[in-house]
PDB file of N, CA and C in Angstrom:
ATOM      1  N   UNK A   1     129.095 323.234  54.469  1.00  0.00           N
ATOM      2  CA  UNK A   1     128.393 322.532  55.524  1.00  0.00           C
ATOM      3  C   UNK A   1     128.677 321.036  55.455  1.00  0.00           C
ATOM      4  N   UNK A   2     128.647 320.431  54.420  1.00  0.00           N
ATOM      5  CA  UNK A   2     129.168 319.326  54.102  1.00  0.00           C
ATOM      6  C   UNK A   2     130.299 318.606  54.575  1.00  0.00           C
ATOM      7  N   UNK A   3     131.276 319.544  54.536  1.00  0.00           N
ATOM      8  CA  UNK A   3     133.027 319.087  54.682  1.00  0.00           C
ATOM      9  C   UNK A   3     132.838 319.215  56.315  1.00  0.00           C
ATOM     10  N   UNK A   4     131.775 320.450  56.932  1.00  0.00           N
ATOM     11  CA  UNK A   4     131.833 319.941  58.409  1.00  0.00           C
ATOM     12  C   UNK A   4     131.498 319.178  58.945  1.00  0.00           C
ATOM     13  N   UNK A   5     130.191 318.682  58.714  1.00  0.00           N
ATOM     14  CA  UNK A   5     129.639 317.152  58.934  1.00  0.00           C
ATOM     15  C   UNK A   5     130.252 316.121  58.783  1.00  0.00           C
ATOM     16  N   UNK A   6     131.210 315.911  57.809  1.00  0.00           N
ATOM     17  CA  UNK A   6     132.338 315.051  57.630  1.00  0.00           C
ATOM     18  C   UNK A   6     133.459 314.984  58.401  1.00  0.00           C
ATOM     19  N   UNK A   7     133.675 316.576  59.083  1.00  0.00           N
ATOM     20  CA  UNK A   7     134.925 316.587  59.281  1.00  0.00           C
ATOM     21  C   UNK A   7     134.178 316.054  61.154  1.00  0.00           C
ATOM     22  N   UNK A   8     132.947 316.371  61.617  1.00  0.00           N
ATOM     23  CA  UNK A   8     132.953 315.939  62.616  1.00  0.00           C
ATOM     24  C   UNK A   8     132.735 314.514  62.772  1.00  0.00           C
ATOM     25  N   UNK A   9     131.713 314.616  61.452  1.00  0.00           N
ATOM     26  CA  UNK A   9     132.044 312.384  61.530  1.00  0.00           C
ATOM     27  C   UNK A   9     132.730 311.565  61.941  1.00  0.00           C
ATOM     28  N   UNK A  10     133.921 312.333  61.311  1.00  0.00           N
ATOM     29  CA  UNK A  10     135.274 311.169  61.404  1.00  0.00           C
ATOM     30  C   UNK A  10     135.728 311.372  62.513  1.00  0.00           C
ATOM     31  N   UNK A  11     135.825 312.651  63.254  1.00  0.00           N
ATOM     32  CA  UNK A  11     136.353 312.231  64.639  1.00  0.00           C
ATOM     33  C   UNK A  11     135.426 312.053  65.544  1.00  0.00           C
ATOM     34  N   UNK A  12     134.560 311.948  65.942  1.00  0.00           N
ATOM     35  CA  UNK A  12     133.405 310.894  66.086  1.00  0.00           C
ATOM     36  C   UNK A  12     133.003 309.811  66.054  1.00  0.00           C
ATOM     37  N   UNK A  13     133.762 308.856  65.239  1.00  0.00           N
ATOM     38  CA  UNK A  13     133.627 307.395  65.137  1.00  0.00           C
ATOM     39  C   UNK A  13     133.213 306.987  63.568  1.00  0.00           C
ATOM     40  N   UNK A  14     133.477 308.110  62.596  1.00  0.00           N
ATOM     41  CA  UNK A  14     133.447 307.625  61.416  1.00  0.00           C
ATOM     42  C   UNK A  14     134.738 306.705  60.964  1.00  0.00           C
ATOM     43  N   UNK A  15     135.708 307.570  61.436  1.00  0.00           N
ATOM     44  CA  UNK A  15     137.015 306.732  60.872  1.00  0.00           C
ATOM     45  C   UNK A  15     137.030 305.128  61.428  1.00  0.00           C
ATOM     46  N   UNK A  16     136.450 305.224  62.555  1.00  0.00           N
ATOM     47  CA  UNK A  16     136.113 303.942  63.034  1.00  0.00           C
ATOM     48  C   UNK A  16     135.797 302.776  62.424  1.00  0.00           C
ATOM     49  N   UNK A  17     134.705 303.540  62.111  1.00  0.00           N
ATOM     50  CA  UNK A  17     133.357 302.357  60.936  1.00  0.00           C
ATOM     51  C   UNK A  17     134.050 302.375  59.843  1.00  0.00           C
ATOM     52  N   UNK A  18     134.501 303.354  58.889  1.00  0.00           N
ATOM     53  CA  UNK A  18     135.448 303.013  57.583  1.00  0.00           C
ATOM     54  C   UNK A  18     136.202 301.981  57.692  1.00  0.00           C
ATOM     55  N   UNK A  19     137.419 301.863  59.184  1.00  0.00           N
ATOM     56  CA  UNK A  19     138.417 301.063  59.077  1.00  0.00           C
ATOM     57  C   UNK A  19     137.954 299.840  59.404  1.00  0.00           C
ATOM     58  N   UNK A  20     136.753 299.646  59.962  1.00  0.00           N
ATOM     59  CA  UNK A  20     136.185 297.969  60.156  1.00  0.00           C
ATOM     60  C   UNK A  20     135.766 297.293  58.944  1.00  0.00           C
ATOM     61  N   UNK A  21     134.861 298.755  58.105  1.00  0.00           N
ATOM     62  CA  UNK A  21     134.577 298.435  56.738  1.00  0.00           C
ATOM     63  C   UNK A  21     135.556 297.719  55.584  1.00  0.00           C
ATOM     64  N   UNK A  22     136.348 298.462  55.914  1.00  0.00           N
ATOM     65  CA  UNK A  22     137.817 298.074  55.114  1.00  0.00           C
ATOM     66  C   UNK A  22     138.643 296.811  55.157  1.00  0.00           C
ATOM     67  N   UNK A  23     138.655 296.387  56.355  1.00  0.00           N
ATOM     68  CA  UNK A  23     138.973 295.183  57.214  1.00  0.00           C
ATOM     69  C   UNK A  23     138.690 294.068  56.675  1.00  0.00           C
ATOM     70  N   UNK A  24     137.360 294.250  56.936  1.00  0.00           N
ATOM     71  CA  UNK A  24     136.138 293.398  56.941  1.00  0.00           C
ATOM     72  C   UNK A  24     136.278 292.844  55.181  1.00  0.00           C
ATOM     73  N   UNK A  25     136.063 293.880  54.653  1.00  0.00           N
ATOM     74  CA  UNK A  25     136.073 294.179  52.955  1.00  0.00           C
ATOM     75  C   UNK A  25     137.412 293.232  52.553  1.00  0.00           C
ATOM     76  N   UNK A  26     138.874 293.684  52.770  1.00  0.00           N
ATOM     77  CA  UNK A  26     139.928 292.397  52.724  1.00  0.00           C
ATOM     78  C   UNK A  26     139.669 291.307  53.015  1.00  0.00           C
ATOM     79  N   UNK A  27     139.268 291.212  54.058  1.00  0.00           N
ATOM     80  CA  UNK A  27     139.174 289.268  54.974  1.00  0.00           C
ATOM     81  C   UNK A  27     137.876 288.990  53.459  1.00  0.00           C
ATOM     82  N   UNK A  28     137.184 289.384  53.104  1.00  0.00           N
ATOM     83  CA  UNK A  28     136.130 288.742  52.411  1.00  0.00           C
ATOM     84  C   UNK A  28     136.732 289.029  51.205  1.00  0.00           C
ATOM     85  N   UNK A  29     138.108 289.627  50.883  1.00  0.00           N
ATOM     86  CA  UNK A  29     138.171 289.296  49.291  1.00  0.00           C
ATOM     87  C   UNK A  29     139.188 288.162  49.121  1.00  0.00           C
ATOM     88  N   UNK A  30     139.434 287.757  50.384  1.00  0.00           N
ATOM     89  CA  UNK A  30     140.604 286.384  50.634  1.00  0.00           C
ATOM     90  C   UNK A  30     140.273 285.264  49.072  1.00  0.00           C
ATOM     91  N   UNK A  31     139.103 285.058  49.103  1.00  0.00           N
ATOM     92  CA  UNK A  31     138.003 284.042  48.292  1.00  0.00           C
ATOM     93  C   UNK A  31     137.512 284.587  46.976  1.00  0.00           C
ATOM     94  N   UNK A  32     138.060 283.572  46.085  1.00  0.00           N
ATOM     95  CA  UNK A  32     137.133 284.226  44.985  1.00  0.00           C
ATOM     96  C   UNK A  32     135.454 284.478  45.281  1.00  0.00           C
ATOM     97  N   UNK A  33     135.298 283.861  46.247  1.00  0.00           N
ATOM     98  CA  UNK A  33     133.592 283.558  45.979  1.00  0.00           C
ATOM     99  C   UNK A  33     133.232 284.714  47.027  1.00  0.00           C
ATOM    100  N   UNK A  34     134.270 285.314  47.423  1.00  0.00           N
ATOM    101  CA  UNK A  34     133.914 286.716  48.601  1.00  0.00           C
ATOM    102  C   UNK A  34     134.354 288.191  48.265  1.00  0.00           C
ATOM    103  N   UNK A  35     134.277 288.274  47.057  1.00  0.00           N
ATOM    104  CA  UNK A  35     135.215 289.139  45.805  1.00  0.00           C
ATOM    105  C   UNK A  35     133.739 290.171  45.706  1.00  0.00           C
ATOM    106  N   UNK A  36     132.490 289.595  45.419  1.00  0.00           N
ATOM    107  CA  UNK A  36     131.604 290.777  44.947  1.00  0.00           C
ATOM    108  C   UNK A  36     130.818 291.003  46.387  1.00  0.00           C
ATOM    109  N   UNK A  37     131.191 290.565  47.683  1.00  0.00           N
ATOM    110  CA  UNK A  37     130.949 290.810  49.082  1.00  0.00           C
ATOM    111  C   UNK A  37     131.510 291.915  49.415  1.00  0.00           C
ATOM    112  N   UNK A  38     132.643 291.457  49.354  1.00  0.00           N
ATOM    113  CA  UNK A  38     134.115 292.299  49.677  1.00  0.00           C
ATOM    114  C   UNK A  38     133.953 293.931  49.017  1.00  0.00           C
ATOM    115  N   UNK A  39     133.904 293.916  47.438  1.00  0.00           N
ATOM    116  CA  UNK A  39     133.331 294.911  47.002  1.00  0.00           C
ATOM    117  C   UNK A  39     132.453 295.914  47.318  1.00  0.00           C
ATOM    118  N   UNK A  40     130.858 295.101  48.171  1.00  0.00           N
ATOM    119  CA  UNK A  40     130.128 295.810  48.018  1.00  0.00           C
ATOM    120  C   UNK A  40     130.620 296.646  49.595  1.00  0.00           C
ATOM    121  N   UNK A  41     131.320 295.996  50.543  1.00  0.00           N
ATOM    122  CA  UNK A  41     131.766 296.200  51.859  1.00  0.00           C
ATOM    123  C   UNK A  41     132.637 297.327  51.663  1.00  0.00           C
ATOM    124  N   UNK A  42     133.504 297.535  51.017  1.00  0.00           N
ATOM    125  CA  UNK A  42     134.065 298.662  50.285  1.00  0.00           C
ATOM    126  C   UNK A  42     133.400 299.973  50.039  1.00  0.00           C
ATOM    127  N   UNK A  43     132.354 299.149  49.150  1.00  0.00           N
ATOM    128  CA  UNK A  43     131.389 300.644  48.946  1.00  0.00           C
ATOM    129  C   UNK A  43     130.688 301.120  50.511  1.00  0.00           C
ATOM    130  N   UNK A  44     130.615 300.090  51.247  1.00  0.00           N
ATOM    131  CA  UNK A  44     130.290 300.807  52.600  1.00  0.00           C
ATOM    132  C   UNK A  44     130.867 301.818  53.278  1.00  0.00           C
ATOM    133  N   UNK A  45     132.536 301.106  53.040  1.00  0.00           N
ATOM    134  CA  UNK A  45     133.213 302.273  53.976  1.00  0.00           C
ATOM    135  C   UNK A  45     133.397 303.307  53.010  1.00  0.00           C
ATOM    136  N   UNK A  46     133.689 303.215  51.862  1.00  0.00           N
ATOM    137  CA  UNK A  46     133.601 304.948  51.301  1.00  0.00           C
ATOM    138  C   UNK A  46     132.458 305.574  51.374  1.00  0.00           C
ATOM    139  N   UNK A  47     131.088 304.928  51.779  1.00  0.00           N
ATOM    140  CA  UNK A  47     130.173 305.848  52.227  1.00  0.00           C
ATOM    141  C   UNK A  47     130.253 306.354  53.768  1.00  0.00           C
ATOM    142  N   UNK A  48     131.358 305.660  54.521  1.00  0.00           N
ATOM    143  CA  UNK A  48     131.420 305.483  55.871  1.00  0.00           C
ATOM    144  C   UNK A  48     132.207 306.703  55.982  1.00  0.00           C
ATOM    145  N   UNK A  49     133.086 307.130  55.217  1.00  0.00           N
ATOM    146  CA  UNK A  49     134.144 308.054  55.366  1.00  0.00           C
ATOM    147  C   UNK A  49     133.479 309.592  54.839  1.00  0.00           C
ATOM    148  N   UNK A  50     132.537 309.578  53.856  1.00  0.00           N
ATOM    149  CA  UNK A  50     132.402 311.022  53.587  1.00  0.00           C
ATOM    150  C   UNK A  50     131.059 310.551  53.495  1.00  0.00           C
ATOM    151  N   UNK A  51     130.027 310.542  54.382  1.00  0.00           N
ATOM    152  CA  UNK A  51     128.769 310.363  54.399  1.00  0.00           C
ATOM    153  C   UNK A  51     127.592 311.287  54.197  1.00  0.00           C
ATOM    154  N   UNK A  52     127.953 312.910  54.538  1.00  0.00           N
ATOM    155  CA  UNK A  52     127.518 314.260  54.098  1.00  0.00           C
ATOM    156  C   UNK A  52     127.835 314.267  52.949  1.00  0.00           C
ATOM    157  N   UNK A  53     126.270 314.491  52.115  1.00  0.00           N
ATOM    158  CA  UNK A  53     126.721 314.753  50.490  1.00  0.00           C
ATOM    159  C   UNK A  53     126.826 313.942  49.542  1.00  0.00           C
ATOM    160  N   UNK A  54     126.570 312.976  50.135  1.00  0.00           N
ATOM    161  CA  UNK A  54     126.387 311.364  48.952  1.00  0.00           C
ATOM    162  C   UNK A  54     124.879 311.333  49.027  1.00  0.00           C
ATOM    163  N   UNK A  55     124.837 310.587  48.024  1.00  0.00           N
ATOM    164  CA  UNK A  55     123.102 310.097  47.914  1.00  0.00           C
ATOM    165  C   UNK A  55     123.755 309.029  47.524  1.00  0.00           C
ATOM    166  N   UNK A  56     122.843 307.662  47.752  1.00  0.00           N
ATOM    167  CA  UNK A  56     122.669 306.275  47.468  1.00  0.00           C
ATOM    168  C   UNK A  56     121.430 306.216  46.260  1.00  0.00           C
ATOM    169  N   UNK A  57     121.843 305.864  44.878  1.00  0.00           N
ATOM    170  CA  UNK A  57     120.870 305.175  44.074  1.00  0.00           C
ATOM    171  C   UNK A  57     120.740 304.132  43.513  1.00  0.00           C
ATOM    172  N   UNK A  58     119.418 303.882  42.647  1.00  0.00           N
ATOM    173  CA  UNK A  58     119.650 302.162  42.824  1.00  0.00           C
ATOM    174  C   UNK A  58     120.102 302.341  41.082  1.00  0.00           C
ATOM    175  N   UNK A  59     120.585 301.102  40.394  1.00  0.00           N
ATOM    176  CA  UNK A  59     120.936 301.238  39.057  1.00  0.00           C
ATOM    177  C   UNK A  59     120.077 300.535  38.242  1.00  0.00           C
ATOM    178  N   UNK A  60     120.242 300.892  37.084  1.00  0.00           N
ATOM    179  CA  UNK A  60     119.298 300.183  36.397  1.00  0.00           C
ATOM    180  C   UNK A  60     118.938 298.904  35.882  1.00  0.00           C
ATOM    181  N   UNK A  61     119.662 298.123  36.965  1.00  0.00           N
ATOM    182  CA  UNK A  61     119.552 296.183  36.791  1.00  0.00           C
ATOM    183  C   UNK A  61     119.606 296.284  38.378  1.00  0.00           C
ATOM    184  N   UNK A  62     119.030 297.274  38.358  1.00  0.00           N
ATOM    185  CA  UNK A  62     118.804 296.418  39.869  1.00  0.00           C
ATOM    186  C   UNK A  62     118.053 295.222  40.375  1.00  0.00           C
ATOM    187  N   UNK A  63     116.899 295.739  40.062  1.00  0.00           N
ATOM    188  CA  UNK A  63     115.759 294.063  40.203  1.00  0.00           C
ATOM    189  C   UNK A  63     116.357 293.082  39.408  1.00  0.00           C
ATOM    190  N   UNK A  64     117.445 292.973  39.237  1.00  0.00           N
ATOM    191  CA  UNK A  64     118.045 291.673  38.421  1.00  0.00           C
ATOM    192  C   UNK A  64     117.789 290.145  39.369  1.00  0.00           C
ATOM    193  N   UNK A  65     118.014 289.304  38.805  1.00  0.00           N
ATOM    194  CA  UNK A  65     117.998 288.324  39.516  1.00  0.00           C
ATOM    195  C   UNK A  65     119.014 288.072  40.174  1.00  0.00           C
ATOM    196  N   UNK A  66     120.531 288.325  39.729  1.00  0.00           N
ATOM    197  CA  UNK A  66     121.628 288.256  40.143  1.00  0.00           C
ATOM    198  C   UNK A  66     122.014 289.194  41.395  1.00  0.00           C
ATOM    199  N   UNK A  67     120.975 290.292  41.527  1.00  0.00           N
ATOM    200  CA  UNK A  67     121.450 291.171  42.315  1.00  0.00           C
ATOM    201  C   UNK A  67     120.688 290.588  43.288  1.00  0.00           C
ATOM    202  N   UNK A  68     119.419 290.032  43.441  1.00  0.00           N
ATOM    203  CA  UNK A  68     118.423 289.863  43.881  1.00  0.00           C
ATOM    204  C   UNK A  68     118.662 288.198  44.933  1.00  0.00           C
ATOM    205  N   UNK A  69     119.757 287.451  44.263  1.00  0.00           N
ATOM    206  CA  UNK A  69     120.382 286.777  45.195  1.00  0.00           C
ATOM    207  C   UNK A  69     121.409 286.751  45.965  1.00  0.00           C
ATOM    208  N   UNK A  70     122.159 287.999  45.407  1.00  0.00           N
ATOM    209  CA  UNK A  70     122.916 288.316  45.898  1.00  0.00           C
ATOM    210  C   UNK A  70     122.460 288.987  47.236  1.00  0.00           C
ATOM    211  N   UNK A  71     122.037 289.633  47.036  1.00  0.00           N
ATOM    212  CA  UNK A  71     120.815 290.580  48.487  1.00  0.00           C
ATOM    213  C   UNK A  71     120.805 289.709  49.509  1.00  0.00           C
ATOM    214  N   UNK A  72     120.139 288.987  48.795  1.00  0.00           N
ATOM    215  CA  UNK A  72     119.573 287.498  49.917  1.00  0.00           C
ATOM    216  C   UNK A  72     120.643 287.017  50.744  1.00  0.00           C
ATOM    217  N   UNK A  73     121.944 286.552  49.646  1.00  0.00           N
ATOM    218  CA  UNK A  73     122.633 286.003  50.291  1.00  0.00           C
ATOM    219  C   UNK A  73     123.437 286.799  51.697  1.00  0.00           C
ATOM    220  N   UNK A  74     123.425 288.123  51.219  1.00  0.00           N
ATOM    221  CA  UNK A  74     124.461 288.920  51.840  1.00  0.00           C
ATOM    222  C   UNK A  74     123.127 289.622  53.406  1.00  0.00           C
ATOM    223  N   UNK A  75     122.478 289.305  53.073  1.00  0.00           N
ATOM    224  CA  UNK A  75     121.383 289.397  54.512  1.00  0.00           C
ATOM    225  C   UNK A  75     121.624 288.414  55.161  1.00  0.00           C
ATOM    226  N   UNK A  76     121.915 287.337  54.968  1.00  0.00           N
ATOM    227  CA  UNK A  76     122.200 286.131  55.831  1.00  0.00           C
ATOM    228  C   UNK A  76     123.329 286.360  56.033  1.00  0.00           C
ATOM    229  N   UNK A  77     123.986 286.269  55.833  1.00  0.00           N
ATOM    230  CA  UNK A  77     125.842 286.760  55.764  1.00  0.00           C
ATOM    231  C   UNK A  77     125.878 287.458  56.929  1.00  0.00           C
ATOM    232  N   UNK A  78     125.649 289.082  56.391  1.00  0.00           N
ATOM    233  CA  UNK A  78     125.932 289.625  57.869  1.00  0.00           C
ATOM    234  C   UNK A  78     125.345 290.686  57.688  1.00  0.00           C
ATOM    235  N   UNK A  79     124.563 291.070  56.353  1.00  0.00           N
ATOM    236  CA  UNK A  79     123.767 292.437  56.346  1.00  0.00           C
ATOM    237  C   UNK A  79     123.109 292.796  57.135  1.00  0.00           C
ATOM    238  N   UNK A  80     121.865 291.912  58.197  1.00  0.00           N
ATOM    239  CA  UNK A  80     121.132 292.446  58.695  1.00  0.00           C
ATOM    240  C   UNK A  80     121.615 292.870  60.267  1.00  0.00           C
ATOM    241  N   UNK A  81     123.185 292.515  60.400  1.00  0.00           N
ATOM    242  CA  UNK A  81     123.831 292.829  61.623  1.00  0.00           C
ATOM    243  C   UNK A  81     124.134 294.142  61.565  1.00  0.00           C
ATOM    244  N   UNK A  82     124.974 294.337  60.579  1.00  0.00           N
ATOM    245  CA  UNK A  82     125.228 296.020  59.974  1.00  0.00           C
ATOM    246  C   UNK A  82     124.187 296.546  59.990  1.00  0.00           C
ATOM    247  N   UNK A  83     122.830 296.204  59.726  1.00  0.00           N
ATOM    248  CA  UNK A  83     121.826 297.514  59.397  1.00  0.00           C
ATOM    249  C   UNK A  83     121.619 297.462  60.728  1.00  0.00           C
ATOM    250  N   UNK A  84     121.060 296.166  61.847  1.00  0.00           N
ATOM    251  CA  UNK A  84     120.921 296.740  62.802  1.00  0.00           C
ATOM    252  C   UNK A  84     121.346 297.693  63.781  1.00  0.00           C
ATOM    253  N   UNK A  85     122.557 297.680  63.654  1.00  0.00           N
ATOM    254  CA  UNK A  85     124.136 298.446  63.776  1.00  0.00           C
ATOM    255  C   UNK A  85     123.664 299.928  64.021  1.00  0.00           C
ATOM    256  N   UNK A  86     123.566 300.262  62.417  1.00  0.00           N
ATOM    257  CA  UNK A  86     123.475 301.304  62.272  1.00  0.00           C
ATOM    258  C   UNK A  86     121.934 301.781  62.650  1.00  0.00           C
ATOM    259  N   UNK A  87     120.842 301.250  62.621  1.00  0.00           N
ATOM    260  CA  UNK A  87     119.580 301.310  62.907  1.00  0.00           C
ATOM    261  C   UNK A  87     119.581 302.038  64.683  1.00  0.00           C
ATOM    262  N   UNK A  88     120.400 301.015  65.137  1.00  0.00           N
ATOM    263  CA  UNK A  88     120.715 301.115  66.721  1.00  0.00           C
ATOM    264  C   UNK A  88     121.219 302.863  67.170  1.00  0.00           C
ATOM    265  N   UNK A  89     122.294 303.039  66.467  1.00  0.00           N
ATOM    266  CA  UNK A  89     123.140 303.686  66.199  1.00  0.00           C
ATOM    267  C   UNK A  89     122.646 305.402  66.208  1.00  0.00           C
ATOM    268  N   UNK A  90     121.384 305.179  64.459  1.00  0.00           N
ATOM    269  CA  UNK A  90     120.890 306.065  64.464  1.00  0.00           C
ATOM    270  C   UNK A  90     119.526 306.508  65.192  1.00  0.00           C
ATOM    271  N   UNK A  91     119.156 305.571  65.855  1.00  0.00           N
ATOM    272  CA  UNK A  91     117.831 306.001  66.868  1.00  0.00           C
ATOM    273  C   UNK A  91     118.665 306.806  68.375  1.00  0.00           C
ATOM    274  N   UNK A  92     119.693 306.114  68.571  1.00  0.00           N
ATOM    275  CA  UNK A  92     120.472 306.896  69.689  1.00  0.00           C
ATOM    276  C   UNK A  92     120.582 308.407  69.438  1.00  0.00           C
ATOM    277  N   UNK A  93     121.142 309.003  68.057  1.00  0.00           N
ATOM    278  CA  UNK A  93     121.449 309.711  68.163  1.00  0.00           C
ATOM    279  C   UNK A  93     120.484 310.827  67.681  1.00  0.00           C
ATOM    280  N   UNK A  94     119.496 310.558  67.215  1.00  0.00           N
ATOM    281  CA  UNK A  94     118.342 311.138  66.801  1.00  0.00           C
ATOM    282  C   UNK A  94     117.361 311.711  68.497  1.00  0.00           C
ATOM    283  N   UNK A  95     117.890 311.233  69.617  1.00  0.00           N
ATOM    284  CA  UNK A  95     117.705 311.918  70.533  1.00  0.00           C
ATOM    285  C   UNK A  95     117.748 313.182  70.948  1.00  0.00           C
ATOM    286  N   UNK A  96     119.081 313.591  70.353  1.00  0.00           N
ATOM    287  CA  UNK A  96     119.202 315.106  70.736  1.00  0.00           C
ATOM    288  C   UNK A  96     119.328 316.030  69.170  1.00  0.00           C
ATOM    289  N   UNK A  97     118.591 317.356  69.309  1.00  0.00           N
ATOM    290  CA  UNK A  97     118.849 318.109  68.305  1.00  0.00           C
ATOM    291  C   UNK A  97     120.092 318.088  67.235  1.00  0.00           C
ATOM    292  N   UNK A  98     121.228 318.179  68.089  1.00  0.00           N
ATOM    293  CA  UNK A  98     122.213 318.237  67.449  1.00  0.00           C
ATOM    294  C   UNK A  98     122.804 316.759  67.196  1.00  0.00           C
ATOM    295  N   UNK A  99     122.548 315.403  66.974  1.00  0.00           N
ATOM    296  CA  UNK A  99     122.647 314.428  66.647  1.00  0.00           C
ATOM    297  C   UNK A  99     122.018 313.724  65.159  1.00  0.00           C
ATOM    298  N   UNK A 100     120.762 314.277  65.156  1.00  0.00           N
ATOM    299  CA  UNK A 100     119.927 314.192  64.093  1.00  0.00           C
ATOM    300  C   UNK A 100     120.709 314.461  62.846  1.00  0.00           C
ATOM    301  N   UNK A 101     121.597 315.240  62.359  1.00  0.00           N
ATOM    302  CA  UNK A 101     122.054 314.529  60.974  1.00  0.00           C
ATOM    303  C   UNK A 101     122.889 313.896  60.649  1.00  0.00           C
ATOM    304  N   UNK A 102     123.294 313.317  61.856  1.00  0.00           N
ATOM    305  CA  UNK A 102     124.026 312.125  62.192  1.00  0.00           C
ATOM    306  C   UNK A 102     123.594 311.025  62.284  1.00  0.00           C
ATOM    307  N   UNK A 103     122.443 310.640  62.815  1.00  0.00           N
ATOM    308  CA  UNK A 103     121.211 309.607  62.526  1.00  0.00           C
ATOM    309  C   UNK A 103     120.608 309.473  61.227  1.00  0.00           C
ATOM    310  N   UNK A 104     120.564 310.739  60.748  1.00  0.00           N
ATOM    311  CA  UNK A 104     120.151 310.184  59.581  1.00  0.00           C
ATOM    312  C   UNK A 104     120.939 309.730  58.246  1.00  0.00           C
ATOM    313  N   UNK A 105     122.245 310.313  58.375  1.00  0.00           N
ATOM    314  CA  UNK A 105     123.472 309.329  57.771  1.00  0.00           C
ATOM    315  C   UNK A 105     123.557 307.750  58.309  1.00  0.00           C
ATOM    316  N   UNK A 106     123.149 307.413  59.250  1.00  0.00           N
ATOM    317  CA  UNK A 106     123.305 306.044  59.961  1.00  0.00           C
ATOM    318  C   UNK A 106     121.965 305.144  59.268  1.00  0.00           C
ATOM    319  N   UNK A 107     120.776 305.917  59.268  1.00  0.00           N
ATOM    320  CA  UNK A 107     119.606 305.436  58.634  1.00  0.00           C
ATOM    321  C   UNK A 107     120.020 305.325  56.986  1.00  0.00           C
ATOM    322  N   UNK A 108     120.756 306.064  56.663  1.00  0.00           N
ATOM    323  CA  UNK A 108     121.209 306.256  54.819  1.00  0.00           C
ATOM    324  C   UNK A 108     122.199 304.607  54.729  1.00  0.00           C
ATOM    325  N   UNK A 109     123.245 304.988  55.739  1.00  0.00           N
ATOM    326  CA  UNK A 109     124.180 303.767  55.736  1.00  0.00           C
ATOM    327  C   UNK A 109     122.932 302.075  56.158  1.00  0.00           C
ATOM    328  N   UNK A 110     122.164 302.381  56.606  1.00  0.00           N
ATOM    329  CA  UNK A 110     121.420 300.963  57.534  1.00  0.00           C
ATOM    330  C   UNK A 110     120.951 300.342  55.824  1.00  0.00           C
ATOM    331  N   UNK A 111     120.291 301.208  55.060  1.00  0.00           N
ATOM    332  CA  UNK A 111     119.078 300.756  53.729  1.00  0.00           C
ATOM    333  C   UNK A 111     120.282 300.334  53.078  1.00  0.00           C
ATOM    334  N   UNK A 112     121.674 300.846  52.831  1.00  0.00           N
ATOM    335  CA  UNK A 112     122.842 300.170  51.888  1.00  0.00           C
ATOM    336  C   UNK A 112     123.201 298.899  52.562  1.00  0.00           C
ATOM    337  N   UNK A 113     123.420 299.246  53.749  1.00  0.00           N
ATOM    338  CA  UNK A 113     124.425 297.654  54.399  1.00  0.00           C
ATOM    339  C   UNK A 113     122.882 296.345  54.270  1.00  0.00           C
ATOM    340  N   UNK A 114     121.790 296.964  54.101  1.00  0.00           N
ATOM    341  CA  UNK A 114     120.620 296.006  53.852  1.00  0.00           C
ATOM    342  C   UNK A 114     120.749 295.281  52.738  1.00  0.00           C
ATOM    343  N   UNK A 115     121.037 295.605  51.411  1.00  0.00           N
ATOM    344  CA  UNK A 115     120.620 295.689  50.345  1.00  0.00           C
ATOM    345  C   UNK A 115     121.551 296.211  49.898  1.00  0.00           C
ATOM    346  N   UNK A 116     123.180 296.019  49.384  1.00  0.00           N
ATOM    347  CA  UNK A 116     124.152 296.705  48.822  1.00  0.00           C
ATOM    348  C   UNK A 116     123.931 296.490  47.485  1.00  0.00           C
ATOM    349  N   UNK A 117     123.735 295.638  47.224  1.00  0.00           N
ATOM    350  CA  UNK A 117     124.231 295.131  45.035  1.00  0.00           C
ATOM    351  C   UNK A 117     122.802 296.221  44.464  1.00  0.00           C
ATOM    352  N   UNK A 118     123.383 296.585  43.685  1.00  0.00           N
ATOM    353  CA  UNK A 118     122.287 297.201  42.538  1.00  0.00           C
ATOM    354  C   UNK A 118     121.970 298.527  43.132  1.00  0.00           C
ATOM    355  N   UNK A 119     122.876 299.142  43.759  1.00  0.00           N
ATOM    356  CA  UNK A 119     123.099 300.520  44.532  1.00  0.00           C
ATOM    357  C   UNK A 119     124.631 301.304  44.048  1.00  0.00           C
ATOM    358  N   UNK A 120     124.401 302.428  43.878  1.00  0.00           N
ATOM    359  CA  UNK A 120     125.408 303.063  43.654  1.00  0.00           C
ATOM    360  C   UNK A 120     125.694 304.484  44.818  1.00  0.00           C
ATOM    361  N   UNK A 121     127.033 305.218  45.353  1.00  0.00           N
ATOM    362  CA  UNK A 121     127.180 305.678  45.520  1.00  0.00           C
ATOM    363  C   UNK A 121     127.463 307.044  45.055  1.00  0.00           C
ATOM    364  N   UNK A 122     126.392 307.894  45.077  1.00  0.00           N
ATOM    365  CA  UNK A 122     127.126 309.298  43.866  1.00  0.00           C
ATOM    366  C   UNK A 122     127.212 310.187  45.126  1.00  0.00           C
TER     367      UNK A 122
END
């Protein structure tokens, strides 16, 4: 069930969002100082690409301080554009029966692109 949800993702507009992710993720590793941005933008699109079947957890430094400005910073940046994004995204599609676990991958992706550092992808 998994590999189908995926497999309809991507032609759907997952491959989409991966390759902006990806994009996006280069242009911000141009900079040393856009290196652990870039990173976490990365971890977006590999959640962007196989989104059935991942869980997002947080690690165990998460409440760090380091992560904790990092957050900050990356909400001003452009996090809270992405979550709205996907926020947008997944209320659309949560309209119809058969959309709903597609929305709620978009709601999974919105809480990461919020809040990436001190999150892991398993």
């Amino acid at each position: 069930m998994n590999f189908l949800g995926n497999l309809i993702w991507l032609i759907f507009g997952g491959l989409l969002v991966a390759i902006q992710y990806f994009v996006s993720s280069l242009l911000m590793m141009i900079t040393i100082i856009g290196i652990p941005f870039g990173i976490q933008t990365m971890k977006l699109g590999v959640l962007a690409l196989w989104p059935f079947g991942s869980d997002v957890r947080s690690t165990p430094a998460a409440g760090g301080c380091l992560y904790t400005l990092f957050n900050i910073i990356w909400i001003f940046i452009g996090g809270i554009w992405i979550a709205l994004t996907h926020l947008c995204f997944g209320i659309l599609l949560a309209i119809t029966i058969i959309g709903i676990p597609f929305a709620r991958q978009h709601f999974k992706m919105a809480g990461l692109a919020l809040t990436p550092f001190g999150k892991e992808i398993v």
